[in-house]
C-alpha atoms as a PDB file:
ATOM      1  CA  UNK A   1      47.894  69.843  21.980  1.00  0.00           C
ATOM      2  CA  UNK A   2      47.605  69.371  18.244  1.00  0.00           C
ATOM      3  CA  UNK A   3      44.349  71.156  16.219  1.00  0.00           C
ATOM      4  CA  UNK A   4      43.006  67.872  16.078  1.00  0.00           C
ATOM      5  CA  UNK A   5      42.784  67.140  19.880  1.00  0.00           C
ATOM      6  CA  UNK A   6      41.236  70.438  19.887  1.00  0.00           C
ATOM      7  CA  UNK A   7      38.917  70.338  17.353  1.00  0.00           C
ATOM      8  CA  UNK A   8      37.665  67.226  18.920  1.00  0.00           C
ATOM      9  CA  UNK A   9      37.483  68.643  22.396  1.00  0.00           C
ATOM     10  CA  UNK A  10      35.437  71.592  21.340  1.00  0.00           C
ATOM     11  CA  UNK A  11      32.945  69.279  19.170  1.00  0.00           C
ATOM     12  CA  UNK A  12      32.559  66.859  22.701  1.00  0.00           C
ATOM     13  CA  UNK A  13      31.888  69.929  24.666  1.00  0.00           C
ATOM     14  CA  UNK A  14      28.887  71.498  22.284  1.00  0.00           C
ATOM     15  CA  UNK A  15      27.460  67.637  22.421  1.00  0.00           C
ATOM     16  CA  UNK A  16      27.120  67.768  25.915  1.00  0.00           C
ATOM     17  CA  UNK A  17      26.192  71.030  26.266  1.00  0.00           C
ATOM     18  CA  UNK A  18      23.133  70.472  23.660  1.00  0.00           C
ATOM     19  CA  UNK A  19      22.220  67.505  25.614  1.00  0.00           C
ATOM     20  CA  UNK A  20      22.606  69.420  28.966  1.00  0.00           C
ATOM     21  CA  UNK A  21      20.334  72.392  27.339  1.00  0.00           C
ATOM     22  CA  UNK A  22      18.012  69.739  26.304  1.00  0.00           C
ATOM     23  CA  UNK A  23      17.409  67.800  29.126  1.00  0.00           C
ATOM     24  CA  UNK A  24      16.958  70.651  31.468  1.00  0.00           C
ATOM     25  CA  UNK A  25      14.336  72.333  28.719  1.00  0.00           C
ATOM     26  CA  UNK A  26      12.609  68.642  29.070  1.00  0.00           C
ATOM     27  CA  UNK A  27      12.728  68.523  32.666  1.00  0.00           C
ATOM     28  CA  UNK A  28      11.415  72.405  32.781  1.00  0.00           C
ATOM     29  CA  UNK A  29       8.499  71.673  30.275  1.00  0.00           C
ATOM     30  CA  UNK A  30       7.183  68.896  32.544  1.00  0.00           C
ATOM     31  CA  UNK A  31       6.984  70.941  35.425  1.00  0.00           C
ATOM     32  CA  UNK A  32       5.039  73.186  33.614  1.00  0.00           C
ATOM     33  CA  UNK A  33       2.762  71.455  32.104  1.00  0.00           C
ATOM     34  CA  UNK A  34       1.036  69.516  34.604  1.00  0.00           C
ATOM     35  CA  UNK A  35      -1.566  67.276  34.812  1.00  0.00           C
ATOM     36  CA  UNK A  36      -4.742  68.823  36.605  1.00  0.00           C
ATOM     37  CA  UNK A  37      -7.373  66.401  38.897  1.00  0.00           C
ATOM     38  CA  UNK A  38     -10.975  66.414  37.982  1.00  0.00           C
ATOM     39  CA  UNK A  39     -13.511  64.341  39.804  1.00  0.00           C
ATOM     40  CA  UNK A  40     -16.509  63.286  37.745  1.00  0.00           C
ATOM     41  CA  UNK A  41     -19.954  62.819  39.383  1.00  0.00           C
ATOM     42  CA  UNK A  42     -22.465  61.141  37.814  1.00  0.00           C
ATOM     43  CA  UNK A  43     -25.382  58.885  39.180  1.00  0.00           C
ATOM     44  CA  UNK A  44     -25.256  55.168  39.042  1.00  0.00           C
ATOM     45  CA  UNK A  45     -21.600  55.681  37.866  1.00  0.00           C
ATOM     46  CA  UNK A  46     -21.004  51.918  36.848  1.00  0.00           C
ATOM     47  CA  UNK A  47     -24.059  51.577  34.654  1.00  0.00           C
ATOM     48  CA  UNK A  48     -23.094  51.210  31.135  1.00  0.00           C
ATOM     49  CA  UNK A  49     -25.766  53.971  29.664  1.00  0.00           C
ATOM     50  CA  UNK A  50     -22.383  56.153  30.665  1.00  0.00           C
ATOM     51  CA  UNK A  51     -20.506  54.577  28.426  1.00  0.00           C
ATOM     52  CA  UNK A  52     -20.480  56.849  25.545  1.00  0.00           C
ATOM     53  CA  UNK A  53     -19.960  59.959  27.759  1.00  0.00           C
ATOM     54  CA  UNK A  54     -16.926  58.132  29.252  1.00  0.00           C
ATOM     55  CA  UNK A  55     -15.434  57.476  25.933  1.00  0.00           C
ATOM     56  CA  UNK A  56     -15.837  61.432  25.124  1.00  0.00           C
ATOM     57  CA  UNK A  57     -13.932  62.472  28.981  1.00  0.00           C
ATOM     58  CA  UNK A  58     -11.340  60.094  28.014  1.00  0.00           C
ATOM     59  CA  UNK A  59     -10.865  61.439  24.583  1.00  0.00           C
ATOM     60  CA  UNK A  60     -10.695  64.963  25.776  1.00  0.00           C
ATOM     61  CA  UNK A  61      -8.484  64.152  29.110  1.00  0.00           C
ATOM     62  CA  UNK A  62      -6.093  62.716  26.902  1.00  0.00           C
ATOM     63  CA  UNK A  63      -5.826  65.943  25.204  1.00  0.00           C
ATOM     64  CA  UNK A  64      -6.106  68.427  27.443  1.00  0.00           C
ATOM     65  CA  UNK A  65      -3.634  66.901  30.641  1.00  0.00           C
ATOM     66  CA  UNK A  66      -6.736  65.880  32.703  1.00  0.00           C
ATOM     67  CA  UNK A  67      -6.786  63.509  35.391  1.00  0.00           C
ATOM     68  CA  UNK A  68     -10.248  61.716  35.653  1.00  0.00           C
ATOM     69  CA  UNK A  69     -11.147  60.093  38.769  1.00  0.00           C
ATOM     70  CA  UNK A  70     -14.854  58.677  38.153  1.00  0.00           C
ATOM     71  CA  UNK A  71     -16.380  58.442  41.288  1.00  0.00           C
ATOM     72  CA  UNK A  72     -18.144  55.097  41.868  1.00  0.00           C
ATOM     73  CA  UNK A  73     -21.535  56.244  42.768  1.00  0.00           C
ATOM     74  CA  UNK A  74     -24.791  54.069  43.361  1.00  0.00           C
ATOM     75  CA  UNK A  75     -28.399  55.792  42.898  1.00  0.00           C
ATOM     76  CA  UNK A  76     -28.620  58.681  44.918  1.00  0.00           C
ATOM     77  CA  UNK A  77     -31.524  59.110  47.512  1.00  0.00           C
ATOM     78  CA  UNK A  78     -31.246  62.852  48.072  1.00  0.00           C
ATOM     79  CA  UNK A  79     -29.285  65.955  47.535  1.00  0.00           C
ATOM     80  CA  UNK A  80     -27.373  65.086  50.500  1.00  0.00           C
ATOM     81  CA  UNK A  81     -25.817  62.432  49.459  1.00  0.00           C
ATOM     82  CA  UNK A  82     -24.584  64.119  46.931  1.00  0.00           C
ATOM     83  CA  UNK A  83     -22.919  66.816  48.639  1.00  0.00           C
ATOM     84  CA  UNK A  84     -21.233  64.894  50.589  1.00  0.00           C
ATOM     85  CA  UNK A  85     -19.561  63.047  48.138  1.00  0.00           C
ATOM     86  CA  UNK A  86     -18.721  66.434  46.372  1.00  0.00           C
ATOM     87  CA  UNK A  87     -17.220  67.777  50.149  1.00  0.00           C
ATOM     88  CA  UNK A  88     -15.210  64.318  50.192  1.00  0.00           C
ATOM     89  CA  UNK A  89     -13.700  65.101  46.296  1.00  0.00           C
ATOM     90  CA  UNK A  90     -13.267  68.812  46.885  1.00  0.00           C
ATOM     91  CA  UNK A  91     -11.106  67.521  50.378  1.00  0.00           C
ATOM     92  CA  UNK A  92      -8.988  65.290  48.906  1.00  0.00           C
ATOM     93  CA  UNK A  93      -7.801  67.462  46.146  1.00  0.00           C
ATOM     94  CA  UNK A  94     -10.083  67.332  43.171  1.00  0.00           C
ATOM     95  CA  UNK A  95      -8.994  70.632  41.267  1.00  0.00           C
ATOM     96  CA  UNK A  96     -12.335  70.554  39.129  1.00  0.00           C
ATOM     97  CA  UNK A  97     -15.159  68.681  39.242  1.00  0.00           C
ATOM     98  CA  UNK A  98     -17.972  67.568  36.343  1.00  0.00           C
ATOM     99  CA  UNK A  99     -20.925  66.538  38.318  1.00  0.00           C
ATOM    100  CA  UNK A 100     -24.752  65.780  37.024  1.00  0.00           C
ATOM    101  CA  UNK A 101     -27.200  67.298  39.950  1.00  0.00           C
ATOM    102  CA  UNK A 102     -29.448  65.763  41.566  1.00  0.00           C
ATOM    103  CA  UNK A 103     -31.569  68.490  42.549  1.00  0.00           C
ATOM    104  CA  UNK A 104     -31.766  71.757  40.348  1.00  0.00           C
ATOM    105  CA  UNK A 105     -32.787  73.782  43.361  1.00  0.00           C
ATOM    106  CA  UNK A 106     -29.622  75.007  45.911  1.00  0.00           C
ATOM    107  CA  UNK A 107     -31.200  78.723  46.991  1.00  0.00           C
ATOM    108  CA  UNK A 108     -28.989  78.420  50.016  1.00  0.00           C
ATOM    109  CA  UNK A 109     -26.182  78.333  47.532  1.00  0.00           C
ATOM    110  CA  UNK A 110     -24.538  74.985  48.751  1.00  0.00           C
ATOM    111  CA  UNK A 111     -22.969  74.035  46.163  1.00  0.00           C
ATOM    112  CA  UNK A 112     -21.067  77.453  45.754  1.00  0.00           C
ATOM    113  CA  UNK A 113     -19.764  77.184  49.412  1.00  0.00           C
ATOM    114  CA  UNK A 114     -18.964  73.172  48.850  1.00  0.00           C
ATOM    115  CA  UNK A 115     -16.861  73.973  45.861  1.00  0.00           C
ATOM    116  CA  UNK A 116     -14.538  77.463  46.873  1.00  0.00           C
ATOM    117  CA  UNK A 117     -12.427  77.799  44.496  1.00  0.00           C
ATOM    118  CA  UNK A 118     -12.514  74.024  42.614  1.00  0.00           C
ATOM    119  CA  UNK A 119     -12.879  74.849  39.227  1.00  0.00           C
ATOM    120  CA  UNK A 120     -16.816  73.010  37.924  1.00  0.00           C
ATOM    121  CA  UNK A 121     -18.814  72.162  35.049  1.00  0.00           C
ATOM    122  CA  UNK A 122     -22.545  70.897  35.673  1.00  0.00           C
ATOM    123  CA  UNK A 123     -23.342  68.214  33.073  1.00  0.00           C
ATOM    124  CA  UNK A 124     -26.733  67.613  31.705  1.00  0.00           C
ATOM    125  CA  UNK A 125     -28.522  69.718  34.176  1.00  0.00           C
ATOM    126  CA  UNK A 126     -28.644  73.474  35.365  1.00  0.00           C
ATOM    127  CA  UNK A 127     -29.036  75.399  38.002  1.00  0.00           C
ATOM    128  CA  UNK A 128     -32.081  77.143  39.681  1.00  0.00           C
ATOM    129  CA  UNK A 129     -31.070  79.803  42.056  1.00  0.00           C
ATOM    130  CA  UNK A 130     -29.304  83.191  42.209  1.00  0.00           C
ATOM    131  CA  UNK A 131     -26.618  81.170  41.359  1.00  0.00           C
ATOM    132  CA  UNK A 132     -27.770  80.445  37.214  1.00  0.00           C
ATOM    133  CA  UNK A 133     -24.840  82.677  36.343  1.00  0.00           C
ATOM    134  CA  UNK A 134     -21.895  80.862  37.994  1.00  0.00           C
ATOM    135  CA  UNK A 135     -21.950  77.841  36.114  1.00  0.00           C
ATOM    136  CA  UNK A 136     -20.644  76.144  32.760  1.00  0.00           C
ATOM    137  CA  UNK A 137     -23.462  73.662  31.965  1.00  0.00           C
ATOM    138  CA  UNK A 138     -22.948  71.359  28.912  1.00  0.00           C
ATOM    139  CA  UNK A 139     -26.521  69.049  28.048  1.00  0.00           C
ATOM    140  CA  UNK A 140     -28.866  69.022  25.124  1.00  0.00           C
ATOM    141  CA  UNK A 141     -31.584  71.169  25.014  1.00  0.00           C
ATOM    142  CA  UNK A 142     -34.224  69.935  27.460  1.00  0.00           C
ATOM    143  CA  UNK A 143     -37.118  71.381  26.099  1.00  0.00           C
ATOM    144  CA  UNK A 144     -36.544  70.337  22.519  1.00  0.00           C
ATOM    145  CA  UNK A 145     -35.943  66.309  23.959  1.00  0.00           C
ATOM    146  CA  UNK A 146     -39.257  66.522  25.537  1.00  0.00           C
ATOM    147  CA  UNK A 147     -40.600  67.733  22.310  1.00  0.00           C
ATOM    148  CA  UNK A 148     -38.852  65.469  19.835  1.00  0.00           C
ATOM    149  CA  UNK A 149     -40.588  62.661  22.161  1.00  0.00           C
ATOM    150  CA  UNK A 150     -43.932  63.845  21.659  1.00  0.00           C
ATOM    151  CA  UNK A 151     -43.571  64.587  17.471  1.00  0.00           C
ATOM    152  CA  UNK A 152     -42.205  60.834  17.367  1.00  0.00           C
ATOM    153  CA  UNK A 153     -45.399  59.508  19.401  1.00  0.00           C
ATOM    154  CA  UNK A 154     -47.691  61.632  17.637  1.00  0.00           C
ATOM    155  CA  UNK A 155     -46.064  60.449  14.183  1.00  0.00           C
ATOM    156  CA  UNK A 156     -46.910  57.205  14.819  1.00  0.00           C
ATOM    157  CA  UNK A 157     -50.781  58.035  16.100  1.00  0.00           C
ATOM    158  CA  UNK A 158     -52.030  60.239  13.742  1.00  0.00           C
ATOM    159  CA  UNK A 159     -54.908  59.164  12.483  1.00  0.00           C
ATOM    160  CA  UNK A 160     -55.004  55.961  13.902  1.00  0.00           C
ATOM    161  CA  UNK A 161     -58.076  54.220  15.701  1.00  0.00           C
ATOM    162  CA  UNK A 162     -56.949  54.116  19.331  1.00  0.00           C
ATOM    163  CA  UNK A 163     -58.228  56.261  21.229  1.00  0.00           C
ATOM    164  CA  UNK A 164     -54.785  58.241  22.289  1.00  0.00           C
ATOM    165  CA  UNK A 165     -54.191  58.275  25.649  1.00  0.00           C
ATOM    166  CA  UNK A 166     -50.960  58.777  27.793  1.00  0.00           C
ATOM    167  CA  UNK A 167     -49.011  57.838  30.394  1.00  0.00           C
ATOM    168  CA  UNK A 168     -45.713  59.534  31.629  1.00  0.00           C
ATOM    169  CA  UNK A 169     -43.338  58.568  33.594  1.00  0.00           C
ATOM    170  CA  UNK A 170     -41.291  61.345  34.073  1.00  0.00           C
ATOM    171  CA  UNK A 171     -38.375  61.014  35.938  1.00  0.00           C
ATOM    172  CA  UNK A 172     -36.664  63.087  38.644  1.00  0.00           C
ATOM    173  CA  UNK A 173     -38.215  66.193  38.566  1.00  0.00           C
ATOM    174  CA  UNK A 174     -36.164  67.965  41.157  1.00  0.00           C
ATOM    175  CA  UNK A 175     -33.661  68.332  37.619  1.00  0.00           C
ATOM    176  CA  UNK A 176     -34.555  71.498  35.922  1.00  0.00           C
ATOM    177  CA  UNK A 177     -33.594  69.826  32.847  1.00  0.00           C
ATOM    178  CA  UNK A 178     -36.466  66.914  33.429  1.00  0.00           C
ATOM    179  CA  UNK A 179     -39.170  69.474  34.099  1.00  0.00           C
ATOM    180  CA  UNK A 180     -38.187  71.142  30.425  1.00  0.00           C
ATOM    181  CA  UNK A 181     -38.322  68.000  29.614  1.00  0.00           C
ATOM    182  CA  UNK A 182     -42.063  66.940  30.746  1.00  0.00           C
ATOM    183  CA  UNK A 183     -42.912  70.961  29.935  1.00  0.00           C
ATOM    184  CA  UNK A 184     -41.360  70.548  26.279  1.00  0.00           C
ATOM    185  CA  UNK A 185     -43.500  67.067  25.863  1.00  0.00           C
ATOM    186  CA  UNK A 186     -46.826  68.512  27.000  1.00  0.00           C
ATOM    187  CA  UNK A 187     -46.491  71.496  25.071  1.00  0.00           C
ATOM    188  CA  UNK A 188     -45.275  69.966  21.872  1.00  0.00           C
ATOM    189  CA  UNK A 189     -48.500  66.980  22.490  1.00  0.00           C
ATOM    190  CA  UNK A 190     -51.281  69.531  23.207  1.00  0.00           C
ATOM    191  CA  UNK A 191     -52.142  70.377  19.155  1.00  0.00           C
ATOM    192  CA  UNK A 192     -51.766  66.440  18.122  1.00  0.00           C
ATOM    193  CA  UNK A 193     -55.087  65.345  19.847  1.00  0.00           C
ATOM    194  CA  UNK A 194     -53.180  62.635  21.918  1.00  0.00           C
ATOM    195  CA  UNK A 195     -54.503  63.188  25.713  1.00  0.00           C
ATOM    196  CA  UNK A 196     -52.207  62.392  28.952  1.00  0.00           C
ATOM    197  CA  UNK A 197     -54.256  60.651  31.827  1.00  0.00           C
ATOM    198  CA  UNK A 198     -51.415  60.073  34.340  1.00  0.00           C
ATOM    199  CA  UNK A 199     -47.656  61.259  34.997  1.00  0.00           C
ATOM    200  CA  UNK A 200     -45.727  60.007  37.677  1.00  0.00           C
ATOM    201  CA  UNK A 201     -42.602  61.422  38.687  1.00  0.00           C
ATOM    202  CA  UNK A 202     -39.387  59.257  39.948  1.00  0.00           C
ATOM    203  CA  UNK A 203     -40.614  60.154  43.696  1.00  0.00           C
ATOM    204  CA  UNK A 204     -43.897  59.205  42.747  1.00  0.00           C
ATOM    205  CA  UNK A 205     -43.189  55.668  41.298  1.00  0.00           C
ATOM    206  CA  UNK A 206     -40.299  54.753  43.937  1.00  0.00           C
ATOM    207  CA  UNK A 207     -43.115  52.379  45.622  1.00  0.00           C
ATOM    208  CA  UNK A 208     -43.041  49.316  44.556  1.00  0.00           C
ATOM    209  CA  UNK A 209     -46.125  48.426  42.781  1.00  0.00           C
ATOM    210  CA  UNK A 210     -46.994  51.704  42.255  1.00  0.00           C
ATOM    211  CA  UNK A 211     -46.439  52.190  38.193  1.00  0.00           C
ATOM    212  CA  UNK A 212     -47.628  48.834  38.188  1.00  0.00           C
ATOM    213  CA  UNK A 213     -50.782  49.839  39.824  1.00  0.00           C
ATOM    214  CA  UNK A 214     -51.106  53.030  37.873  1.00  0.00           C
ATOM    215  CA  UNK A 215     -51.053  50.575  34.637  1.00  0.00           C
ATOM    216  CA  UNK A 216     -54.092  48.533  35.730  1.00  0.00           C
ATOM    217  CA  UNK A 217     -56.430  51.158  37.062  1.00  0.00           C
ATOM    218  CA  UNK A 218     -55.498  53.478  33.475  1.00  0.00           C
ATOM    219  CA  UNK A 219     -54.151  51.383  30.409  1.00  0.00           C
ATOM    220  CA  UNK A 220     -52.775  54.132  28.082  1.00  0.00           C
ATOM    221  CA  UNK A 221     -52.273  53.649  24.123  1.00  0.00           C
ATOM    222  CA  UNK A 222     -49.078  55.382  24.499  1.00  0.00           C
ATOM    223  CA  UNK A 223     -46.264  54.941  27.283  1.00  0.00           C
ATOM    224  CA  UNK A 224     -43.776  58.029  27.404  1.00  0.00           C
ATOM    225  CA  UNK A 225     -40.368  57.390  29.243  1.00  0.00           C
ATOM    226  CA  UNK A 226     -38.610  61.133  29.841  1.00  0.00           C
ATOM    227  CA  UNK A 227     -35.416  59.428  30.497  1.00  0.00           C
ATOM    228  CA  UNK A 228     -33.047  56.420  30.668  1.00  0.00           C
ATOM    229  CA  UNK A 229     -34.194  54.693  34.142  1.00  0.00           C
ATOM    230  CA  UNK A 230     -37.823  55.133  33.385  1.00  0.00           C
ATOM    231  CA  UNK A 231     -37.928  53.601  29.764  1.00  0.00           C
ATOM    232  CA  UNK A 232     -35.724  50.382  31.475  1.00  0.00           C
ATOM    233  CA  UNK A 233     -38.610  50.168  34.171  1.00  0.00           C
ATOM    234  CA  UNK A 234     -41.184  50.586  31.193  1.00  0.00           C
ATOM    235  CA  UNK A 235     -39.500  47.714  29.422  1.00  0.00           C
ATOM    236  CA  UNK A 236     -39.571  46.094  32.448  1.00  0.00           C
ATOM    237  CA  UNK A 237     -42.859  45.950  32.479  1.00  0.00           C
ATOM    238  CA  UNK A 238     -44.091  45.245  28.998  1.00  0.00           C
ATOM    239  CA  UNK A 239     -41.830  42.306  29.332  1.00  0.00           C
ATOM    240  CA  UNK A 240     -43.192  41.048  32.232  1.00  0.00           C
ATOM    241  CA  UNK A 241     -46.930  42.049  31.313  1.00  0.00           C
ATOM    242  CA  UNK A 242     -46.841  40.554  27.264  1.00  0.00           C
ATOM    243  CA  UNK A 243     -50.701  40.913  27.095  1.00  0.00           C
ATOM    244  CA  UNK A 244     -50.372  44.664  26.730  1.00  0.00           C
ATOM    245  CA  UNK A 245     -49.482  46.515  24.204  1.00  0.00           C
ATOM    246  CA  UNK A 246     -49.069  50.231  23.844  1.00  0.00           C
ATOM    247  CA  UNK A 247     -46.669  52.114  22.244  1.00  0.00           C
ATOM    248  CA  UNK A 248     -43.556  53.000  23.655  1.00  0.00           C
ATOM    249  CA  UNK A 249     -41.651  55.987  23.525  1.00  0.00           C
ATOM    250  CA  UNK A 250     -38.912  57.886  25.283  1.00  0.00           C
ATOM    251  CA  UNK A 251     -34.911  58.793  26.060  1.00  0.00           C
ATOM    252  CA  UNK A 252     -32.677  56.223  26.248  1.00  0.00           C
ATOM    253  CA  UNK A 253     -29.046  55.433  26.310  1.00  0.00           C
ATOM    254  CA  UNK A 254     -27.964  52.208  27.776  1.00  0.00           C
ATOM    255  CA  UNK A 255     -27.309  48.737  25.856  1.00  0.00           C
ATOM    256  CA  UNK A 256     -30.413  47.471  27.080  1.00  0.00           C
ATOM    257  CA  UNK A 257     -32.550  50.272  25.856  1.00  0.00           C
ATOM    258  CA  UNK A 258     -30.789  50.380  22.679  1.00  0.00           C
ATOM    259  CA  UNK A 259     -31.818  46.507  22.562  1.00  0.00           C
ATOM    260  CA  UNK A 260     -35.243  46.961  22.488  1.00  0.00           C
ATOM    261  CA  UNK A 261     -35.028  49.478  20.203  1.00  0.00           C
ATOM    262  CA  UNK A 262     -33.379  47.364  17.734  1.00  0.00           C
ATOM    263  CA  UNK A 263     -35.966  44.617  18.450  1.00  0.00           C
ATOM    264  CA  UNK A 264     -39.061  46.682  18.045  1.00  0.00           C
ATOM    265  CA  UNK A 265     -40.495  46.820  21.395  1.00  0.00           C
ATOM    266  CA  UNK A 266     -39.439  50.694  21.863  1.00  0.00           C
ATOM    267  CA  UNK A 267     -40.998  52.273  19.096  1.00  0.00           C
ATOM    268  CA  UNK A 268     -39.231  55.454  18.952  1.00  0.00           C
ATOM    269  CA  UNK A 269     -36.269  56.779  21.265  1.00  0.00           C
ATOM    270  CA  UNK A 270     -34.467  60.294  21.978  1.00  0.00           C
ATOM    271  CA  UNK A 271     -30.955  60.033  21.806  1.00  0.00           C
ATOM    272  CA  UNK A 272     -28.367  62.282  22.949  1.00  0.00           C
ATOM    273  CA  UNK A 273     -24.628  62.824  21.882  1.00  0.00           C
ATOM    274  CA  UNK A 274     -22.981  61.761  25.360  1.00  0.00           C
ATOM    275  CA  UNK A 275     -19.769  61.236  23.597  1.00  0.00           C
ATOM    276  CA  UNK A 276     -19.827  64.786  22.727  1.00  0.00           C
ATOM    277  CA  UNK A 277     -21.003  65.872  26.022  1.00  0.00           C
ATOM    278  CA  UNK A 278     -18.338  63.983  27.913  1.00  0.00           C
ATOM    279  CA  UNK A 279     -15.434  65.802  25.497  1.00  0.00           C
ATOM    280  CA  UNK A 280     -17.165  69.316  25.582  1.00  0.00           C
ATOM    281  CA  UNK A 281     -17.737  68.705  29.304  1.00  0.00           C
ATOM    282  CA  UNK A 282     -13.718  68.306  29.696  1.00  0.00           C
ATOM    283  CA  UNK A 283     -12.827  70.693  27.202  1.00  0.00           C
ATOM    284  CA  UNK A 284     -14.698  73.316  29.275  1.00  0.00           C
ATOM    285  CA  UNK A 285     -12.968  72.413  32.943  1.00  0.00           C
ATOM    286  CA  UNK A 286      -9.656  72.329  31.046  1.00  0.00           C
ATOM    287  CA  UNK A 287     -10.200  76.369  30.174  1.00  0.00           C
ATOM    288  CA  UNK A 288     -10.887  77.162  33.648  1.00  0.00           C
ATOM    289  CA  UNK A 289      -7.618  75.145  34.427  1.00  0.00           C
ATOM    290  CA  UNK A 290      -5.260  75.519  32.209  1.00  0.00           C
ATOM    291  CA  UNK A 291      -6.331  79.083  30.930  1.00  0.00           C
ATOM    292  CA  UNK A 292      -8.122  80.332  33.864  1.00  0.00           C
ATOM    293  CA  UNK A 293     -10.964  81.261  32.164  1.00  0.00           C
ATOM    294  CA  UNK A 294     -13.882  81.663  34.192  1.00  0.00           C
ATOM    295  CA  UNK A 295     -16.262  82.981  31.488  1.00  0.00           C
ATOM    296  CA  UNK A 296     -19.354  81.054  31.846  1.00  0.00           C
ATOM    297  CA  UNK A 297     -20.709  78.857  28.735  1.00  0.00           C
ATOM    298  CA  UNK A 298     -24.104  76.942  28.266  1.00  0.00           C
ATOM    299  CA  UNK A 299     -23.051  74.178  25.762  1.00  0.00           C
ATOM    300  CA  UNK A 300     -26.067  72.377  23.369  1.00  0.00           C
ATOM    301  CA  UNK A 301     -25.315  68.959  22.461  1.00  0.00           C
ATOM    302  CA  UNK A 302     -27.321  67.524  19.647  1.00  0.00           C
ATOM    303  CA  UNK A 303     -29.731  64.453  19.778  1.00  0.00           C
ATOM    304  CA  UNK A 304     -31.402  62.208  17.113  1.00  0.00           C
ATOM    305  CA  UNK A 305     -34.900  60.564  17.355  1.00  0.00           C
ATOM    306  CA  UNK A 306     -34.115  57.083  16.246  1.00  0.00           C
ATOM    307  CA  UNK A 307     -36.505  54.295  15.053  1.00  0.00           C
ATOM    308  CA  UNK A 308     -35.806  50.439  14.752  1.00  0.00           C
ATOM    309  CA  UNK A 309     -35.368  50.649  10.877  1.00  0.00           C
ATOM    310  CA  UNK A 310     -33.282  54.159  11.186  1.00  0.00           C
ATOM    311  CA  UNK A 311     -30.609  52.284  14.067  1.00  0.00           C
ATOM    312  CA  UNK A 312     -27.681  51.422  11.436  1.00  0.00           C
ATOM    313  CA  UNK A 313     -27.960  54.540   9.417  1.00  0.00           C
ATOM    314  CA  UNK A 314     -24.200  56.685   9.216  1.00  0.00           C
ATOM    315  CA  UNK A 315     -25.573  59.234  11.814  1.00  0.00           C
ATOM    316  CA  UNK A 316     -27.077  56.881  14.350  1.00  0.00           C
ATOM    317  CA  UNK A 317     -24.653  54.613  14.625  1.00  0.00           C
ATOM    318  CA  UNK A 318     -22.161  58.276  15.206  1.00  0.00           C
ATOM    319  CA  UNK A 319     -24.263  58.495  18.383  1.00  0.00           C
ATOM    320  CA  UNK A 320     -25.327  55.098  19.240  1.00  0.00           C
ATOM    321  CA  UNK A 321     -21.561  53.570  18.827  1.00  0.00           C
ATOM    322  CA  UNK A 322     -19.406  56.348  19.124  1.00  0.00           C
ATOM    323  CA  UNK A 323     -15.509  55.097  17.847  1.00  0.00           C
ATOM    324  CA  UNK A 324     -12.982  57.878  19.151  1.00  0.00           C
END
């Protein structure tokens, strides 16, 4: 064999070796890295108020080797319901879960027993029970949204003629975020000399005709929606009732309540960063995944109060149309 023939035969055998050493680093890198199954549980699942906080799982799932399986859920009647669509996730192999509650109260510690060892991150509402501790819990800050309602209501009242009266319709107050939510409004409205003559909870209004009802017997000035669902029923209603006219304020997300922001008939509206709380929300399950970190974090996202002639400004339209 000539030094050529060598040469070459040595150079053909280092190729293949790289590639060989290559391939099987490739092939070793996949298996450990792998891609981690997290259900995400969120009411009315479909409804396009989600959208933004969708965008922000996605961006963070792509980054962090997540899975997302978004559970197609309808509105939820009870607690129940939702456990058992938690037990059904957990059993078929959800490694973490990112689920809003429906009810803030679990003393029999439920949700604790449902999950074992799935890794979870509660999303825009806590805990109340001996279990506070246990949970990551990414939403805004409850109590400060309920506020930032009432300033933007009482903003537009001072010193005005009506007579400043109030009507709430506060959501599902089995959340512990919703009742820091009505608690924050009340407080933050009992120095502005506005005066709230009725509050109906979620419960409270679920018969039909009942808000309604409530509407004729006590007309307020002001109409206060605590959260999405309640300030689409409220436009609902001023829509369908065009003879009255009190102001409306509340929390909103969805296309149609950013619509009737834009055209005037919400006057003011609390919006929260659900881009951001999707991504954080992801971010957090991923540390308990990939890092096994079970250290426990409360994450704030930020909100703005927007108005119809504040809707196109640079940090709106961050918020309200979120590009990733």
């Amino acid at each position: 064999m000539n030094k050529n023939s060598l040469y070459m035969g040595l150079m053909i055998s280092a190729i293949l070796a790289v590639i060989l050493y290559t391939s099987y680093g490739i092939l070793n890198g996949n298996r450990e890295l792998p891609y981690y199954s997290v259900s995400v549980i969120v009411e009315d699942s479909s409804n396009d108020r989600w959208n933004a906080f969708k965008e922000g799982l996605e961006q963070g799932a792509s980054e962090h080797r997540i899975y997302l399986n978004i559970v197609s859920v309808t509105e939820l009647s009870d607690v129940e319901e939702e456990n058992a669509i938690l037990q059904r996730e957990v059993e078929n192999g959800a490694q973490g879960v990112i689920i809003e509650m429906y009810d803030s109260e679990d003393t029999e510690g439920t949700l604790l027993e449902l999950l074992g060892d799935t890794a979870a991150v509660l999303v825009g509402n806590g805990m109340e029970s001996p279990q506070d501790a246990a949970f990551t819990v990414v939403s805004t800050d409850a109590c400060e949204v309920g506020a930032a309602i009432a300033n933007a209501a009482s903003a537009d009242y001072s010193g005005t003629d009506a007579s400043g009266t109030i009507g709430i319709l506060a959501g599902n107050q089995k959340k512990r975020s919703m009742q820091q939510r009505l608690q924050g409004f009340t407080d933050a409205i009992a120095e502005s000399g506005l005066r709230v003559i009725w509050s109906l909870s979620e419960e409270e209004a679920a018969d039909e005709g009942v808000f309604a009802e409530q509407m004729e017997q006590e007309e307020p000035d002001i109409l206060i929606a605590l959260e999405n669902d309640a300030l689409e029923c409220a436009i609902d209603y001023l829509i369908e009732n065009p003879d009255i006219h009190c102001g409306l304020y509340g929390e909103g997300r969805s296309e149609k309540t950013v619509y009737y922001l834009d055209k005037g008939l919400v006057s003011g509206m609390v919006v929260a960063d659900e881009y951001s709380m999707g991504y954080q929300s992801v971010v957090q399950i991923a540390a308990q995944l990939e890092d096994h970190d079970d250290t426990v974090q409360t994450v704030t996202v930020e909100f703005l109060t927007v108005t119809p002639d504040q809707m196109y400004s640079e940090d709106t339209e961050r918020i309200l149309f979120p590009v990733i």
